[in-house]
C-alpha atoms as a PDB file:
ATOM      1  CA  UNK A   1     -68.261 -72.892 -40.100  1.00  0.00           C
ATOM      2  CA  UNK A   2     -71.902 -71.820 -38.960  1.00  0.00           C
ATOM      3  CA  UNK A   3     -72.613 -69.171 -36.158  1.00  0.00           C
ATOM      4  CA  UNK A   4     -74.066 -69.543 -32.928  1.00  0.00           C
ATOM      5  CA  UNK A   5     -76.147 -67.625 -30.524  1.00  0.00           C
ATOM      6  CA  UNK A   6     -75.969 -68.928 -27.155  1.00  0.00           C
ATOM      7  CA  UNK A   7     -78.094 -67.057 -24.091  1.00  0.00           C
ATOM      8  CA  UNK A   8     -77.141 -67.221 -20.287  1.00  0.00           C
ATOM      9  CA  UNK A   9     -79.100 -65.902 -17.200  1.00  0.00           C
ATOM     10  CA  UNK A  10     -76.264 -64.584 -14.741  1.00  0.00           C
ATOM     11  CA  UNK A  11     -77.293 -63.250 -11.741  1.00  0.00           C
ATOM     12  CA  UNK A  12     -74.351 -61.193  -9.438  1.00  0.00           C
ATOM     13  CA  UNK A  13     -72.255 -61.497 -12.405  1.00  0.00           C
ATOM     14  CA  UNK A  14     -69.806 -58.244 -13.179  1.00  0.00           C
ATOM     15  CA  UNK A  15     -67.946 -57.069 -16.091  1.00  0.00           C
ATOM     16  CA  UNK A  16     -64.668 -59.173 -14.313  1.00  0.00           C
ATOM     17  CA  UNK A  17     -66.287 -62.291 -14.367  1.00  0.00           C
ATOM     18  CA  UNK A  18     -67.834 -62.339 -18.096  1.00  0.00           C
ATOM     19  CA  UNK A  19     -64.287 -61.400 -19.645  1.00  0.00           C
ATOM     20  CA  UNK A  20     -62.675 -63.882 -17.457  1.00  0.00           C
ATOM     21  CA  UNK A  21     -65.983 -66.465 -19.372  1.00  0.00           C
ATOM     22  CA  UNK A  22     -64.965 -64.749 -22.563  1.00  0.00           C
ATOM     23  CA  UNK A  23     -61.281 -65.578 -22.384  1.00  0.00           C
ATOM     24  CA  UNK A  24     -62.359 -68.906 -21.352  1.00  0.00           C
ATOM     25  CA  UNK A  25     -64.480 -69.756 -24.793  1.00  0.00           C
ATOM     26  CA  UNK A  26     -61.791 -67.790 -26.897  1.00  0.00           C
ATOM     27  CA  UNK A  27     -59.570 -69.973 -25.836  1.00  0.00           C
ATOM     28  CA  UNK A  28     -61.885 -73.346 -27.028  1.00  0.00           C
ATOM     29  CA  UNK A  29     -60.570 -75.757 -29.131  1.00  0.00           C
ATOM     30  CA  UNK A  30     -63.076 -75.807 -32.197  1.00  0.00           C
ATOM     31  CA  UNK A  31     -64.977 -72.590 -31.520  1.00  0.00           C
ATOM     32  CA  UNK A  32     -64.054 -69.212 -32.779  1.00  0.00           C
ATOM     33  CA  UNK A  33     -64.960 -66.891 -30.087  1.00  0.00           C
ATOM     34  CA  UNK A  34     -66.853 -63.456 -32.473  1.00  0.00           C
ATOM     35  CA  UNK A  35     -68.401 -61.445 -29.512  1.00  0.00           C
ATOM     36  CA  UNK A  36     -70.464 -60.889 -26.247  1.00  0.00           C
ATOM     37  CA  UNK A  37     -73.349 -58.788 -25.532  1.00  0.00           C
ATOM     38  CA  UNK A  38     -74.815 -58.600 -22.195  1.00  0.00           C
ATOM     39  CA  UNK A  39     -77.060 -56.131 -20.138  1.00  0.00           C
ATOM     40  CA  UNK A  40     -76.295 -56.708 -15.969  1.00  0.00           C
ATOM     41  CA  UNK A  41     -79.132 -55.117 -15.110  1.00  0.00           C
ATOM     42  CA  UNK A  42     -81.202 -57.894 -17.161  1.00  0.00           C
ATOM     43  CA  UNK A  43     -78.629 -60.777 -15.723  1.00  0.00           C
ATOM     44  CA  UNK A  44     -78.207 -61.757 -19.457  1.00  0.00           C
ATOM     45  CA  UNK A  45     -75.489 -62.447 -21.572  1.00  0.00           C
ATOM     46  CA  UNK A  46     -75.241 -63.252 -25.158  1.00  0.00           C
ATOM     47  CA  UNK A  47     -72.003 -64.922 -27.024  1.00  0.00           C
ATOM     48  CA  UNK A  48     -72.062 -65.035 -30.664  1.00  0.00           C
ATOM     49  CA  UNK A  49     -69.421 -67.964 -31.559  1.00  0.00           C
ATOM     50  CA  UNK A  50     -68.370 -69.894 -35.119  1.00  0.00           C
ATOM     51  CA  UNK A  51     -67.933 -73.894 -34.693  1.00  0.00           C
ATOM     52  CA  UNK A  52     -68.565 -76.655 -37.068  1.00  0.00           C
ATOM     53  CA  UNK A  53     -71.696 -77.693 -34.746  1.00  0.00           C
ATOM     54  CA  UNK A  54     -74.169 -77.295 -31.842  1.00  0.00           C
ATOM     55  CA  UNK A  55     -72.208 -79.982 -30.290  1.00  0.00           C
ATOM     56  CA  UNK A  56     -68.959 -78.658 -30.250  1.00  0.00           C
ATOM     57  CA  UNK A  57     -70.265 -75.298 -29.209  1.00  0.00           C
ATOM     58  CA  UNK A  58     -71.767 -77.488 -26.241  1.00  0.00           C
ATOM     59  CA  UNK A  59     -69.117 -79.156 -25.686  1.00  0.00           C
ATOM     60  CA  UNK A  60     -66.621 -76.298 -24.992  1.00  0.00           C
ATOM     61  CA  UNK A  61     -69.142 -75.027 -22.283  1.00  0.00           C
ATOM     62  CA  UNK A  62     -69.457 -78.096 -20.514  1.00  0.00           C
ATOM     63  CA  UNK A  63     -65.530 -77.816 -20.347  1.00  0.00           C
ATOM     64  CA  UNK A  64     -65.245 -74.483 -19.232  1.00  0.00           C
ATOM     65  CA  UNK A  65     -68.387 -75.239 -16.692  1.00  0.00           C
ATOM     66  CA  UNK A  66     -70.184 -72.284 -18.250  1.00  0.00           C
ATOM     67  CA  UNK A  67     -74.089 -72.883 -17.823  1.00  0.00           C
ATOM     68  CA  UNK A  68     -76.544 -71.759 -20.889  1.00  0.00           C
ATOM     69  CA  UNK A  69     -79.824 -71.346 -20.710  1.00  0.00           C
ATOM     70  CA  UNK A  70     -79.814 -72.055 -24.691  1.00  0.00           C
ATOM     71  CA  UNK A  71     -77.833 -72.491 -27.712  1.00  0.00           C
ATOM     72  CA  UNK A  72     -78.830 -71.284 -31.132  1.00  0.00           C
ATOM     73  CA  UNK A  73     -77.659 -71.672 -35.016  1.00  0.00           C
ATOM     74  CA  UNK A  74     -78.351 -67.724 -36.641  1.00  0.00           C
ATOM     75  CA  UNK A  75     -77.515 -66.334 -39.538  1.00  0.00           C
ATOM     76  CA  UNK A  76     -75.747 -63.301 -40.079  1.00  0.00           C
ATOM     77  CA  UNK A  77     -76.758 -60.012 -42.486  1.00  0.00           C
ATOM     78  CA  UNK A  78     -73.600 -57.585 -42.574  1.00  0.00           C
ATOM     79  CA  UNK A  79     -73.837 -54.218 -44.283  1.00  0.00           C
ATOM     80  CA  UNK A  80     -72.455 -55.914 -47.497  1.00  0.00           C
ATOM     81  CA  UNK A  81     -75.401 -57.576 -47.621  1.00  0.00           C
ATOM     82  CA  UNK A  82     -77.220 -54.606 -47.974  1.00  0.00           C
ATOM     83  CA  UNK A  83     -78.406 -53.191 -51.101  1.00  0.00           C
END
């Protein structure tokens, strides 16, 4: 499975509405909801999700009708990759 990054510009959104989008992807078939950062008083949220591909990452947002402004494969350094 790779990770994703994907970015959204949210303007009037609340806490309410970005677990309700949160629930929504966790419940994806093919992605593995890992987390959600976002700042309200930037209007931006950021979902960090595990799928085999772009595609199916895209996919499950089309079906939820969650806009993205973009959607990015990272890579991920833990503390046990720390010396």
């Amino acid at each position: 499975m790779s990770r994703f990054l994907d970015a959204h510009t949210v303007p009037g959104v609340g806490r309410e509405a970005i677990l309700q989008a949160c629930n929504a992807m966790k419940g994806a078939p093919g992605v593995t909801f890992v987390a959600c950062h976002y700042d309200l008083g930037e209007r931006k949220i950021f979902c960090l999700t595990e799928a085999e591909s772009e595609d199916v990452v895209r996919q499950a947002h089309a079906n939820i009708s969650l806009p993205y402004d973009s959607i990015r494969q990272v890579k991920v350094i833990t503390p046990s990759d720390l010396a």
